[in-house]
N, C-alpha and C. Protein backbone atom coordinates (compact mmCIF):
# COMPACT_ATOMS: atom_id res chain seq x y z
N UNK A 1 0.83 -1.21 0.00
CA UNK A 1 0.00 0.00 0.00
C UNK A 1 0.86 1.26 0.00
N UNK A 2 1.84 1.31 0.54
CA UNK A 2 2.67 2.47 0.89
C UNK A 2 3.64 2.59 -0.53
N UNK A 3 3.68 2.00 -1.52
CA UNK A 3 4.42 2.05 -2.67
C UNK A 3 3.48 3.04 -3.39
N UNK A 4 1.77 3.18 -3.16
CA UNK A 4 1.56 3.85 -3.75
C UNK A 4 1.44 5.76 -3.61
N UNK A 5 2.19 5.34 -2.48
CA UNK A 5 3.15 7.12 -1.98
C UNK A 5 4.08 7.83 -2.79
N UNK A 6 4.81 6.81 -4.07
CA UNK A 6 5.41 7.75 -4.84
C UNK A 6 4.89 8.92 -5.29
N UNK A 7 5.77 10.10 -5.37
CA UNK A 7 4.95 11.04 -6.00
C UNK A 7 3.70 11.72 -6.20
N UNK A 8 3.58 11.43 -4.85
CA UNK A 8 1.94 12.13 -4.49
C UNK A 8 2.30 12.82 -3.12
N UNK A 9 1.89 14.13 -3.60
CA UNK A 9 1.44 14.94 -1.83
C UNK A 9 0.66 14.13 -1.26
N UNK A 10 1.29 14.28 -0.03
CA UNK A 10 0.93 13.06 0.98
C UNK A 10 0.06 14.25 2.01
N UNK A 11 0.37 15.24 1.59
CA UNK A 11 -0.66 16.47 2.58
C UNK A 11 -1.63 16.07 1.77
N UNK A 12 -1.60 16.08 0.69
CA UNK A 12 -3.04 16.29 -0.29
C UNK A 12 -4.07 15.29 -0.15
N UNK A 13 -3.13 13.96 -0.13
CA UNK A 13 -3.98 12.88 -0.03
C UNK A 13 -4.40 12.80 1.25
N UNK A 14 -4.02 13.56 2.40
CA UNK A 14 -5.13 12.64 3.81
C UNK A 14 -5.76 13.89 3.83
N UNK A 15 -5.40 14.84 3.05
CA UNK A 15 -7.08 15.65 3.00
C UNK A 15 -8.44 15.29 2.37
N UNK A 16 -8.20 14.33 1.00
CA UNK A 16 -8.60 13.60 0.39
C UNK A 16 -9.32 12.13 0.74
N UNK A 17 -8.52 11.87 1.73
CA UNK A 17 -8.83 10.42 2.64
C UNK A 17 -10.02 10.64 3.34
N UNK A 18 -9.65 12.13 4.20
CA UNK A 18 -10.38 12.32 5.44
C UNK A 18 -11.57 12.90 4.78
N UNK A 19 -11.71 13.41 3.35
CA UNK A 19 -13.36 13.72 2.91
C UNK A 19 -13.99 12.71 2.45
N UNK A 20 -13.06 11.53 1.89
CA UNK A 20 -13.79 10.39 1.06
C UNK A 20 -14.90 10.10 2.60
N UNK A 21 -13.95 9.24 3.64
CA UNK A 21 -14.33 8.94 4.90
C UNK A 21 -15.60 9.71 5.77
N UNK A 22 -15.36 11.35 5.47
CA UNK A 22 -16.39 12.03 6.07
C UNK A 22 -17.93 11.42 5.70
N UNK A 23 -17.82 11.96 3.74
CA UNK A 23 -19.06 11.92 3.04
C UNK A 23 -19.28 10.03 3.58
N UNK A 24 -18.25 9.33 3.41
CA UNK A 24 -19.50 7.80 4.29
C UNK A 24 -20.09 7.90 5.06
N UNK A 25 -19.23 8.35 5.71
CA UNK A 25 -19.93 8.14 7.45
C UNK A 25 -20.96 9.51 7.43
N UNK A 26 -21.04 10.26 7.00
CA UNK A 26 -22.51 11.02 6.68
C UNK A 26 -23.21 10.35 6.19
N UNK A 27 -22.96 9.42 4.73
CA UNK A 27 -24.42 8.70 4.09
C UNK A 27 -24.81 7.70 4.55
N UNK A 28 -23.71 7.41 5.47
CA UNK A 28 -24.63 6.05 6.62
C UNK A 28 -25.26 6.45 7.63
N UNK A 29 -25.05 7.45 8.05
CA UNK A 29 -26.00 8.23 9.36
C UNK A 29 -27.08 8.34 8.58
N UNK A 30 -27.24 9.17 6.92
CA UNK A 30 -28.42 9.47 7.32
C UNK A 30 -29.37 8.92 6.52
N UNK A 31 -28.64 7.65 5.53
CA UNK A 31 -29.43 7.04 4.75
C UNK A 31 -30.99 6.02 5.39
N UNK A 32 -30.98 6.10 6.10
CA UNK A 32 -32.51 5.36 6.63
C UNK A 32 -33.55 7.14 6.43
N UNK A 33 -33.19 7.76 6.30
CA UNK A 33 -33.38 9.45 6.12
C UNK A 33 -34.47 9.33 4.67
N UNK A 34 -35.23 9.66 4.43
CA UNK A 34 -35.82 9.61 3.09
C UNK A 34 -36.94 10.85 2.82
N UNK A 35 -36.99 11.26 1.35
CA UNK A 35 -38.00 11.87 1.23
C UNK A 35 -38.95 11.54 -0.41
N UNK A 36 -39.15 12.00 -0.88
CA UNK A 36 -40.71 11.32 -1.67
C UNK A 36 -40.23 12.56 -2.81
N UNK A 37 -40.09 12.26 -4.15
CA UNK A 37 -40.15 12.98 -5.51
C UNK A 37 -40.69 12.21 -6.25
N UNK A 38 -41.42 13.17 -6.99
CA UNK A 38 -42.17 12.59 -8.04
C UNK A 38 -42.36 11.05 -7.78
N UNK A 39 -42.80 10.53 -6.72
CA UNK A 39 -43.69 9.35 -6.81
C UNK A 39 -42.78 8.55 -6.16
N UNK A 40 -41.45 8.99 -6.11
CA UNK A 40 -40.00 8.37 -5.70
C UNK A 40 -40.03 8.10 -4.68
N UNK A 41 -39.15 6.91 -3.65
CA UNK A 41 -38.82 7.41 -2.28
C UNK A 41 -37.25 7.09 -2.69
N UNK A 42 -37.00 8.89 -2.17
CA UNK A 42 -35.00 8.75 -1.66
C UNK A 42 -34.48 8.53 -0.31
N UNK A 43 -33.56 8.14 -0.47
CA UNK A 43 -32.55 8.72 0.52
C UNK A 43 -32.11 9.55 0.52
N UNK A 44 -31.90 10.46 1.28
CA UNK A 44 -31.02 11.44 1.51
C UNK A 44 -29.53 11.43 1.43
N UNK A 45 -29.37 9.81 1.15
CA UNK A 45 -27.53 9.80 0.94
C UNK A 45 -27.63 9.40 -0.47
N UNK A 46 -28.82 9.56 -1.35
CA UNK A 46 -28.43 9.29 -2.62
C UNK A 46 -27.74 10.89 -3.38
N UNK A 47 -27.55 11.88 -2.29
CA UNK A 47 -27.65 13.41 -2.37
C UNK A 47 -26.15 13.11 -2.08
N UNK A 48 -25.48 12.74 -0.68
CA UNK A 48 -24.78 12.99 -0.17
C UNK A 48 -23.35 11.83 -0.60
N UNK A 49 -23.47 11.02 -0.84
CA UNK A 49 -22.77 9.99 -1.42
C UNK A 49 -22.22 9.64 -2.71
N UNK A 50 -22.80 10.26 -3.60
CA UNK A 50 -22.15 10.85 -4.82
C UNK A 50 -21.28 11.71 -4.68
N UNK A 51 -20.97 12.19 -3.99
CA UNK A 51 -19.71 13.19 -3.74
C UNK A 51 -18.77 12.57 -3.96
N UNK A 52 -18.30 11.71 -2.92
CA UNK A 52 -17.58 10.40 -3.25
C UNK A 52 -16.85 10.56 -4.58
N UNK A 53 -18.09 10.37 -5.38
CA UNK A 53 -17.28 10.12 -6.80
C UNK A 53 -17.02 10.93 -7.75
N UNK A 54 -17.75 12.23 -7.34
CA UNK A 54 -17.41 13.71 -8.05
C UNK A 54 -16.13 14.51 -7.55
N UNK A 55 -15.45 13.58 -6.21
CA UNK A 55 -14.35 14.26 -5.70
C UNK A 55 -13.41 13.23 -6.48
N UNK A 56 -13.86 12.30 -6.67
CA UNK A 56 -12.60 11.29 -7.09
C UNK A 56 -12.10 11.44 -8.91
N UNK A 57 -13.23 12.16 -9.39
CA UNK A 57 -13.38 12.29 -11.05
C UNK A 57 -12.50 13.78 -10.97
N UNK A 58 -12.86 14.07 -9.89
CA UNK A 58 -12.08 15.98 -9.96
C UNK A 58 -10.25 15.12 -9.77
N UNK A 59 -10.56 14.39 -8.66
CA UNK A 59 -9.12 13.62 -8.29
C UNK A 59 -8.26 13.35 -9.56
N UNK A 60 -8.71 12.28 -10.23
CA UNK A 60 -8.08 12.07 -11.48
C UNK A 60 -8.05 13.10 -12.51
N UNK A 61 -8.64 13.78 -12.23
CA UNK A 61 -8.53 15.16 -13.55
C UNK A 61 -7.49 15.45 -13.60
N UNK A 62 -7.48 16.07 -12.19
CA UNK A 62 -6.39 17.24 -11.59
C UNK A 62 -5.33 16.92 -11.07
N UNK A 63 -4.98 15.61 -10.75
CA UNK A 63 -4.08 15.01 -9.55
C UNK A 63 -3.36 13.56 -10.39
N UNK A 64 -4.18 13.09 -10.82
CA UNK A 64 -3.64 11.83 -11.93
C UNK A 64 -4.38 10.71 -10.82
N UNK A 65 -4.55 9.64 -11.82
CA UNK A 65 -5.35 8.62 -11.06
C UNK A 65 -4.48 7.38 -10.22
N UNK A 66 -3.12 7.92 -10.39
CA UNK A 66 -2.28 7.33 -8.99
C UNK A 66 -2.90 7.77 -7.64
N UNK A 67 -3.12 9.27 -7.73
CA UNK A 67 -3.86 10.12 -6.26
C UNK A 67 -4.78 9.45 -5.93
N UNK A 68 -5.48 9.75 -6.87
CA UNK A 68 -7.17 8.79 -7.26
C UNK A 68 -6.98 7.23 -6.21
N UNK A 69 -6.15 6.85 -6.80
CA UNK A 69 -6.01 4.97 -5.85
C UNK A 69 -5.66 4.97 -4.67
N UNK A 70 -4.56 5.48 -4.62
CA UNK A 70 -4.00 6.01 -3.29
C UNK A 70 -4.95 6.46 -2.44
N UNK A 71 -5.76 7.24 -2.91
CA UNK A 71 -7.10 7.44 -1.88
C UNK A 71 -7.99 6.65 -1.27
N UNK A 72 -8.15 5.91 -2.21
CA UNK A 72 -9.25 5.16 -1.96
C UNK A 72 -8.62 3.71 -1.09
N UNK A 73 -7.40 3.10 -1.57
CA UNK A 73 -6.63 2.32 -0.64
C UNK A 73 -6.43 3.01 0.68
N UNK A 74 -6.40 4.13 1.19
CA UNK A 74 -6.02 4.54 2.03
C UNK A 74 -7.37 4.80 2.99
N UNK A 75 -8.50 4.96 2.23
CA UNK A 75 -9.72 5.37 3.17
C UNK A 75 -10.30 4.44 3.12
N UNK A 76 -10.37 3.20 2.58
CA UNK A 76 -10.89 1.76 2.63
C UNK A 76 -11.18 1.72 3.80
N UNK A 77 -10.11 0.93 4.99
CA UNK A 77 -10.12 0.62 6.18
C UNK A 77 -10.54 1.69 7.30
N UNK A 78 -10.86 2.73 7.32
CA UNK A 78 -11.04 3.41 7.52
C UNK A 78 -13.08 3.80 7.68
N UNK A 79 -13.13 3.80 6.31
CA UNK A 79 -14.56 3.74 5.44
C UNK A 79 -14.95 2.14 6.49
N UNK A 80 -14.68 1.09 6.51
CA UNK A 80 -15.06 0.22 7.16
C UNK A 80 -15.64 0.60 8.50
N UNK A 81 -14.05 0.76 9.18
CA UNK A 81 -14.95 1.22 10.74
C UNK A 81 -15.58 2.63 11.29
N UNK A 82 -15.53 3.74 10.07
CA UNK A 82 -16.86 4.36 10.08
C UNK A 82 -18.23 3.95 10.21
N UNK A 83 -18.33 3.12 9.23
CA UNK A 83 -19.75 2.51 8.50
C UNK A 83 -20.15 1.79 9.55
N UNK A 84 -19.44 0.72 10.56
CA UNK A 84 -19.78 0.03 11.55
C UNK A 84 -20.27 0.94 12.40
N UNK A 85 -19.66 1.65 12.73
CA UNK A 85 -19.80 2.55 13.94
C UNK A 85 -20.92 3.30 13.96
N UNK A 86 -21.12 3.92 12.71
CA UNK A 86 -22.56 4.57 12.79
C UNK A 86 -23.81 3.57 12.69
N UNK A 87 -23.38 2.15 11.69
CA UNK A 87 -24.26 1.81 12.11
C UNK A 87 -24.86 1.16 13.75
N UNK A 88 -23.74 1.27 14.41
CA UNK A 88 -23.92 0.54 15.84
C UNK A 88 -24.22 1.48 16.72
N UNK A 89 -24.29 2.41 16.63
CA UNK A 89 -24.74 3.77 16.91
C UNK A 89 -26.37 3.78 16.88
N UNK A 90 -26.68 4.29 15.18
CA UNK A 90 -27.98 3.76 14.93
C UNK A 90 -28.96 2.96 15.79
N UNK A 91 -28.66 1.73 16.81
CA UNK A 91 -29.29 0.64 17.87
C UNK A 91 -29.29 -0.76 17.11
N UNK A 92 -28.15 -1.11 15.41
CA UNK A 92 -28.45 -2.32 15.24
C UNK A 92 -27.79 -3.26 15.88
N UNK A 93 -27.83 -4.02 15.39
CA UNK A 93 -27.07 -5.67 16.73
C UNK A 93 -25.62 -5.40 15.69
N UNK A 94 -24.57 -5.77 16.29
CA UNK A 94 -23.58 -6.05 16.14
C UNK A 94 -23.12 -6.64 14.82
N UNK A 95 -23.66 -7.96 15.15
CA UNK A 95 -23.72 -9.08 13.57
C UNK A 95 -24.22 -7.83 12.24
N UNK A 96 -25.38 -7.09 12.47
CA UNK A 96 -25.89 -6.72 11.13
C UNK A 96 -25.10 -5.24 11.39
N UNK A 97 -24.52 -4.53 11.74
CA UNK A 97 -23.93 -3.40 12.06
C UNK A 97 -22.69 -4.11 11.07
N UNK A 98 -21.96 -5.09 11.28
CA UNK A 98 -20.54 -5.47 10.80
C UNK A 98 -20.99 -5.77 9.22
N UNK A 99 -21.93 -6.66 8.86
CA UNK A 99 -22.62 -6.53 7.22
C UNK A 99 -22.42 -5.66 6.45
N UNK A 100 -23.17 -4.56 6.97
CA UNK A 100 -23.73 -3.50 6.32
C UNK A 100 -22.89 -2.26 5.90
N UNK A 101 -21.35 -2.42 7.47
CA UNK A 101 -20.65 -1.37 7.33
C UNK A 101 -19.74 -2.10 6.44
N UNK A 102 -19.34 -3.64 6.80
CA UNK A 102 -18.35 -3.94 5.59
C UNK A 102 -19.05 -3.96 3.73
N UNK A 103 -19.80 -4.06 4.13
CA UNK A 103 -20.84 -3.72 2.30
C UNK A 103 -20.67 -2.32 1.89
N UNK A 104 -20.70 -1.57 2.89
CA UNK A 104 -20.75 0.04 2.30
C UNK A 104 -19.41 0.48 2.05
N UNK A 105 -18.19 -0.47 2.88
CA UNK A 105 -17.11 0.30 2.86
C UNK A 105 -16.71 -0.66 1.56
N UNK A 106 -16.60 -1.56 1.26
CA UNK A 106 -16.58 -2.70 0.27
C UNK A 106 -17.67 -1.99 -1.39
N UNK A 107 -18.25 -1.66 -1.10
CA UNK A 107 -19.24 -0.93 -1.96
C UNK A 107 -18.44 0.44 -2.88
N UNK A 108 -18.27 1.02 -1.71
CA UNK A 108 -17.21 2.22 -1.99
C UNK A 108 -15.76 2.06 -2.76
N UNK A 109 -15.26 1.14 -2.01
CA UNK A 109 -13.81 0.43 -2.77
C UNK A 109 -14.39 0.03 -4.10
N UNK A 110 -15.28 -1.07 -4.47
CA UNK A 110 -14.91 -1.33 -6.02
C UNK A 110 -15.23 -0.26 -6.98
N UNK A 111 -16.60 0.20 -6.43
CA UNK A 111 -16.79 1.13 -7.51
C UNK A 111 -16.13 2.51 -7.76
N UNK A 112 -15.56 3.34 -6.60
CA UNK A 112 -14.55 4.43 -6.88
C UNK A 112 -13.44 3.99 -8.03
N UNK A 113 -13.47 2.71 -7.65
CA UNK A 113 -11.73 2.16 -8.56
C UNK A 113 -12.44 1.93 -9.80
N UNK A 114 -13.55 1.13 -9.55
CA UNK A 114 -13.95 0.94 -11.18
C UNK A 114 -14.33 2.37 -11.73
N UNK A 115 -14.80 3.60 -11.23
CA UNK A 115 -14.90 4.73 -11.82
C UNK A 115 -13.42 5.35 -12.25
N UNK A 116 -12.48 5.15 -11.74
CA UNK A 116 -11.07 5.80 -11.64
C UNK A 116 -10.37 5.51 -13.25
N UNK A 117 -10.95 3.85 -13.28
CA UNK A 117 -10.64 2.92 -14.71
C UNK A 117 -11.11 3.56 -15.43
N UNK A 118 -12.81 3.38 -15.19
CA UNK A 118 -13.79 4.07 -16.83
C UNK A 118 -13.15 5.22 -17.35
N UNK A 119 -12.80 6.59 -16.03
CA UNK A 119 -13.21 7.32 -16.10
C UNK A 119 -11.57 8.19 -17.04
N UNK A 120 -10.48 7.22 -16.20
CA UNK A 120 -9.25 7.46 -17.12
C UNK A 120 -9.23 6.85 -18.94
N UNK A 121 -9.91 5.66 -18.85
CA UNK A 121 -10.06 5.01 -19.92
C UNK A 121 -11.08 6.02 -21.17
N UNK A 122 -11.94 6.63 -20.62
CA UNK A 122 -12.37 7.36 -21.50
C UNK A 122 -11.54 8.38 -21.77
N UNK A 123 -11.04 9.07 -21.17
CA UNK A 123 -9.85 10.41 -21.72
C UNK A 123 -8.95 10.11 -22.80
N UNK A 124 -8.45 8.68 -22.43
CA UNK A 124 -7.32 8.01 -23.65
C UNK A 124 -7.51 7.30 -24.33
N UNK A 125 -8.92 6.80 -24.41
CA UNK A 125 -8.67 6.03 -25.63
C UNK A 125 -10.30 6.83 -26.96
N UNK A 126 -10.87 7.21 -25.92
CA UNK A 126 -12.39 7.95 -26.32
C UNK A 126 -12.25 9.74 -27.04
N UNK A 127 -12.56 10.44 -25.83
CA UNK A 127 -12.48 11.58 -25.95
C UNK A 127 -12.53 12.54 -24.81
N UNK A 128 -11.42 13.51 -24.66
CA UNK A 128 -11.19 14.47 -23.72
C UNK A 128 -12.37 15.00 -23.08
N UNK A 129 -13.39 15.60 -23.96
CA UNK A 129 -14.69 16.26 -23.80
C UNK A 129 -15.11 15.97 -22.25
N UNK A 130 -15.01 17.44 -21.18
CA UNK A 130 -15.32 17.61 -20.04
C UNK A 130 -16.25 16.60 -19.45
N UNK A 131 -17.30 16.26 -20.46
CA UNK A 131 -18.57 15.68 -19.56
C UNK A 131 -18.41 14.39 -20.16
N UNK A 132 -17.87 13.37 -20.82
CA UNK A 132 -17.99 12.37 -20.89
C UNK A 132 -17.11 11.38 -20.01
N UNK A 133 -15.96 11.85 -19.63
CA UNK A 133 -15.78 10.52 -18.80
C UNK A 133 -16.17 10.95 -17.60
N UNK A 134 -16.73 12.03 -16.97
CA UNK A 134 -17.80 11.75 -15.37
C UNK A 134 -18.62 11.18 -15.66
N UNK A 135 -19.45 11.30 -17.33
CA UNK A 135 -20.84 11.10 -17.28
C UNK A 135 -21.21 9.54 -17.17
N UNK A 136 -19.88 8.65 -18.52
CA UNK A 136 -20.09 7.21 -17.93
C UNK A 136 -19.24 6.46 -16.90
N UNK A 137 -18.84 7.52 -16.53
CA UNK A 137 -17.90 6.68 -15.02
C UNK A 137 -19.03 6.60 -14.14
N UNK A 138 -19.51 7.92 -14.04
CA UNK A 138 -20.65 7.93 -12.75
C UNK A 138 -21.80 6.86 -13.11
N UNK A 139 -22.10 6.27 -14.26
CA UNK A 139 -22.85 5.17 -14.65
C UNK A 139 -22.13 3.46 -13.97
N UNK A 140 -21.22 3.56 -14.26
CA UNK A 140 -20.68 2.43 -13.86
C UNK A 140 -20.67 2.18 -12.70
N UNK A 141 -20.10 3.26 -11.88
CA UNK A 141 -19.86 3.64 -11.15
C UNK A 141 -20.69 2.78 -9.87
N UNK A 142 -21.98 4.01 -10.37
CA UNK A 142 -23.50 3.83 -9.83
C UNK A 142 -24.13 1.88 -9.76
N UNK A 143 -23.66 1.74 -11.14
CA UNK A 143 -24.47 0.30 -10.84
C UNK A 143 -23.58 -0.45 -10.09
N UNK A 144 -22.57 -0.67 -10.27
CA UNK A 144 -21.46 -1.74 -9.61
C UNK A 144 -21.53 -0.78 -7.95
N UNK A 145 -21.52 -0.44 -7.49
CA UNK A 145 -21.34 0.19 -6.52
C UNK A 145 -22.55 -0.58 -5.34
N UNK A 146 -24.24 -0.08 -6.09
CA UNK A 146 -24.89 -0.36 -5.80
C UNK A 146 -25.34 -1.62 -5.62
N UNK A 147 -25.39 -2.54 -6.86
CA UNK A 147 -25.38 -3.73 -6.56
C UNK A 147 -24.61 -4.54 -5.48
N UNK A 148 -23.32 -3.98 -5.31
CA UNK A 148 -22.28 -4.42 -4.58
C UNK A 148 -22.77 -4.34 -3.06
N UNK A 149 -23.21 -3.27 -2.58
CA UNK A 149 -24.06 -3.28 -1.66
C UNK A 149 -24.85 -3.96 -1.32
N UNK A 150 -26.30 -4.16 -2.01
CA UNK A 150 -27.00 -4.62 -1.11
C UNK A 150 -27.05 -6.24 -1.23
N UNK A 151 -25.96 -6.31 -2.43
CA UNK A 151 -25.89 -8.18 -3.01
C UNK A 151 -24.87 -8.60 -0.87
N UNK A 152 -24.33 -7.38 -1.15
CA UNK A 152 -23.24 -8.34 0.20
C UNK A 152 -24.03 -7.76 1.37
N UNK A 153 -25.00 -7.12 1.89
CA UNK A 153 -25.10 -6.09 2.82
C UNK A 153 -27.08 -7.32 3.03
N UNK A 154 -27.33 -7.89 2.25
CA UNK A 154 -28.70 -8.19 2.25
C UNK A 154 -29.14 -9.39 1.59
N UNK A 155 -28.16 -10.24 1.02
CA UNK A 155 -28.45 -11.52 0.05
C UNK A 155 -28.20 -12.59 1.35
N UNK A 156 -29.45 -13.23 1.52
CA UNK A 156 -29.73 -14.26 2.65
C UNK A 156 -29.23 -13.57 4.24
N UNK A 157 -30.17 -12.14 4.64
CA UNK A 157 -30.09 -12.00 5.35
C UNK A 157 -31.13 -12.07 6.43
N UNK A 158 -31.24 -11.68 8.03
CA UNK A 158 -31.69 -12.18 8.58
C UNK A 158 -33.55 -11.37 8.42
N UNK A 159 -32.98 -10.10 7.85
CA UNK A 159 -34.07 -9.35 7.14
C UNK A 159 -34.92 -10.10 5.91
N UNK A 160 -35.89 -10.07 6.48
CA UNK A 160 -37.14 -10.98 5.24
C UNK A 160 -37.20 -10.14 4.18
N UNK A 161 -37.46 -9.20 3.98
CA UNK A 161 -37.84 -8.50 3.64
C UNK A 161 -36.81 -8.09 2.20
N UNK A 162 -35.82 -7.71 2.95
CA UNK A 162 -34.58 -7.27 2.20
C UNK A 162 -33.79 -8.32 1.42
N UNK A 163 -34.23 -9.30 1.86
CA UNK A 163 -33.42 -10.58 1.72
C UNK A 163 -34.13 -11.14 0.20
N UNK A 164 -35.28 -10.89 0.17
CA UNK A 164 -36.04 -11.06 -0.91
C UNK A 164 -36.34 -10.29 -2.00
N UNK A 165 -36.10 -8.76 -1.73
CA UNK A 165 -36.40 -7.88 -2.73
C UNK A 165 -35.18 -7.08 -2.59
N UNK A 166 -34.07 -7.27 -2.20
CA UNK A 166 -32.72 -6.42 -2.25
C UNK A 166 -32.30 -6.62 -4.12
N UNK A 167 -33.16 -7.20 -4.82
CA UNK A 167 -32.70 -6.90 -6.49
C UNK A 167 -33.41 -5.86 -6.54
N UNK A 168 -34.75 -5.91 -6.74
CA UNK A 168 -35.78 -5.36 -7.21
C UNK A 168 -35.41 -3.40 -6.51
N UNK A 169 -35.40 -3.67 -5.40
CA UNK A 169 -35.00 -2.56 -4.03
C UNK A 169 -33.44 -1.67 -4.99
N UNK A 170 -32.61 -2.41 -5.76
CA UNK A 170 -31.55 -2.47 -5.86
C UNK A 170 -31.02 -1.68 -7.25
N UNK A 171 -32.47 -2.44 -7.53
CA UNK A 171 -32.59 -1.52 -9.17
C UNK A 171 -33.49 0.15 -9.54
N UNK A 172 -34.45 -0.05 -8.03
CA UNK A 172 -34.83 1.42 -8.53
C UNK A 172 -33.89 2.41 -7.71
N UNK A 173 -33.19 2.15 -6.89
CA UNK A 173 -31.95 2.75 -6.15
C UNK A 173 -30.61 3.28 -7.45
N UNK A 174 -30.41 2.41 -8.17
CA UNK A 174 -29.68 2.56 -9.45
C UNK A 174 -30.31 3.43 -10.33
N UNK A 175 -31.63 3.42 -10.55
CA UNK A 175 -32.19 4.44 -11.40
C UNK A 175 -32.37 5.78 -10.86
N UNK A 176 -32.44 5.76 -10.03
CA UNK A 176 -32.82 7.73 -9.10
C UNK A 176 -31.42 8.00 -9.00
N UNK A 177 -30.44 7.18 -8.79
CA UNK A 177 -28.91 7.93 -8.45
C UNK A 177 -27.96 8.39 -9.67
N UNK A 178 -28.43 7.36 -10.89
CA UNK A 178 -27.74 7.75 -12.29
C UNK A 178 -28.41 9.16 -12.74
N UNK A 179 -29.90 8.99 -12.72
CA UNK A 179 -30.79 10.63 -12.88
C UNK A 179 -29.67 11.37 -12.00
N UNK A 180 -30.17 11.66 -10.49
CA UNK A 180 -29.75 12.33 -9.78
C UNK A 180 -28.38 13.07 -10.26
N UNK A 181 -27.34 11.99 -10.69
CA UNK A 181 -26.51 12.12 -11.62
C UNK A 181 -26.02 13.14 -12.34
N UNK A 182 -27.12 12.96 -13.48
CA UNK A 182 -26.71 13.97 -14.59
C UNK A 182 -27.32 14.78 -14.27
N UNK A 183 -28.43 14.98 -13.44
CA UNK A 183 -29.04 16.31 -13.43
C UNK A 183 -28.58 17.89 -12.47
N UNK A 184 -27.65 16.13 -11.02
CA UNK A 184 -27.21 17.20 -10.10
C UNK A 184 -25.64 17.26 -10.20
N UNK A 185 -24.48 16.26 -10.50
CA UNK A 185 -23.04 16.06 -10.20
C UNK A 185 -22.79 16.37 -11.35
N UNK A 186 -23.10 16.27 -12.59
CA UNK A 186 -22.70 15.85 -13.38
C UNK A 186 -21.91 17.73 -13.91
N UNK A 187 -23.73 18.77 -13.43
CA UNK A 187 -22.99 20.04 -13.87
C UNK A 187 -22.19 20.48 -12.69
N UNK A 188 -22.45 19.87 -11.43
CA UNK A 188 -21.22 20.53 -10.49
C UNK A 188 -20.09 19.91 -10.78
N UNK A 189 -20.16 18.91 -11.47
CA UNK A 189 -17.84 18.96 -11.68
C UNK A 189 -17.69 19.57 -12.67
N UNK A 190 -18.63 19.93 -13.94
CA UNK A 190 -18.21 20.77 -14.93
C UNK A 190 -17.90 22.75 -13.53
N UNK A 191 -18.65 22.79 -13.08
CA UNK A 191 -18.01 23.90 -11.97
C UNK A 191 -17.12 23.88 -11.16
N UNK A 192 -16.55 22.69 -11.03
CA UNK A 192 -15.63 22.51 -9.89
C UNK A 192 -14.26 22.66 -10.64
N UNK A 193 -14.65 21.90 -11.56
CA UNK A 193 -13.27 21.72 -12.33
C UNK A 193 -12.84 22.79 -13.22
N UNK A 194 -13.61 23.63 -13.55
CA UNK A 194 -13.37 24.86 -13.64
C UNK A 194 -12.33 25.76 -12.87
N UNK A 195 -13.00 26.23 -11.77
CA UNK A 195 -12.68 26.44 -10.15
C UNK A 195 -11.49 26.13 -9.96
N UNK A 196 -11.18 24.76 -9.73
CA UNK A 196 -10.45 24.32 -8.96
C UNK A 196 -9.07 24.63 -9.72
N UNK A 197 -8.98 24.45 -11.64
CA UNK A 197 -8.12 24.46 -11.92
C UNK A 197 -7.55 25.79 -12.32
N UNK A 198 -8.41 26.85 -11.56
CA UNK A 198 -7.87 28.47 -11.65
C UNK A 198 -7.54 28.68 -10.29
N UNK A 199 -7.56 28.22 -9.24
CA UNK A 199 -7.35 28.09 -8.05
C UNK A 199 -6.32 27.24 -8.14
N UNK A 200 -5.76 25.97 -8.53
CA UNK A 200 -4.78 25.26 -8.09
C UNK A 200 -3.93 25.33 -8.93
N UNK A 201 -4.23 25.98 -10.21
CA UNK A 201 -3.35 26.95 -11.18
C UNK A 201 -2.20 25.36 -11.93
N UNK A 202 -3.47 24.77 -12.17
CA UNK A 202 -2.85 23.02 -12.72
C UNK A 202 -3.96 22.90 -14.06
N UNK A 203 -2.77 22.14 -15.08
CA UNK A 203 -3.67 21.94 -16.05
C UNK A 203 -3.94 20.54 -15.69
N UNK A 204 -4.94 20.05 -16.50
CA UNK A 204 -5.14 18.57 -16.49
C UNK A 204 -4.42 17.23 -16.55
N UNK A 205 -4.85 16.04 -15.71
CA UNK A 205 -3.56 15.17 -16.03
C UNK A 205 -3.74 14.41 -17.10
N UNK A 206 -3.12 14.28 -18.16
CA UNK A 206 -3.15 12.87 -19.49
C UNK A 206 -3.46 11.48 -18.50
């Protein structure tokens, strides 16, 4: 893990660590949190948890997607015993507190990395164009992420409920967060990245 310290601000990255880590442990507090659109029911961490991956798409822009890994290896373990903690916090039992936080922190790991892939892979082999590699990273992103969740967090669990409809549950969760998506992240990294790269006075990384 520590090999991937070459050549990376190491200030930069546990500033980086410590927001990946924040925004979890916010969308696990407040994801039992929900409100009702157009016919919808959200979570409130389908708001807050995309960040995640609009910081990590700014990451690789601006920083190169060594930073990008390095991050996410580094807030992994971390992201774990957040996720436990709030959920044991919350009043669940222990056993389903350890599930749910290793699913979310496990959730987080593949799909940041699989966004890091898409999202470099589109720049070099596709096209530069600002909005296309957030737009299908955050797709990939979104489904592998999600699935990853509630397949490990709810497949033969002690929950009836969840245990039985965690596909179905799984797929309209995938559809409100890809919307959510383009309608809400998609133009804040076209602003960020703006921003950031007149402020950090860096051009983009190849």
């Amino acid at each position: 893990m520590f090999g991937l310290l070459q050549n990376i601000d190491r200030s930069m990255l546990i500033k980086l660590v410590l927001l990946h880590v924040a925004i979890i442990t916010i969308s696990n507090a407040i994801v039992s949190s929900t409100f009702t659109l157009a016919g919808f029911v959200i979570s409130w961490s389908a708001l807050t948890f995309p960040l995640v991956v609009l910081a990590t798409d700014l990451t690789v822009r601006l920083l190169g997607k060594e930073t990008a890994r390095a991050t996410i290896a580094f807030a992994y373990p971390f992201a774990i015993i957040a996720s436990i903690a709030v959920v044991l916090a919350s009043g669940a039992p222990e056993s389903v507190a350890l599930r749910i936080g290793f699913a979310s922190a496990t959730a987080y790991a593949v799909g940041t990395l699989l966004d890091v892939y898409v999202f470099q892979h589109i720049r070099e082999r596709w096209t530069d164009n600002w909005w296309a590699a957030p737009a299908i990273s955050t797709v990939a992103a979104t489904i592998i992420d999600t699935y990853t969740f509630f397949s490990v967090a709810f497949h033969g669990s002690a929950d009836a409920f969840m245990s039985e409809n965690w596909v179905s549950v799984a797929h309209s969760q995938v559809g409100i967060k890809i919307a959510i998506g383009f309608l809400v992240f998609l133009p804040l990294y076209g602003l960020f990245l703006n921003y950031l790269k007149k402020k950090l006075n860096v051009t983009t990384i190849g």
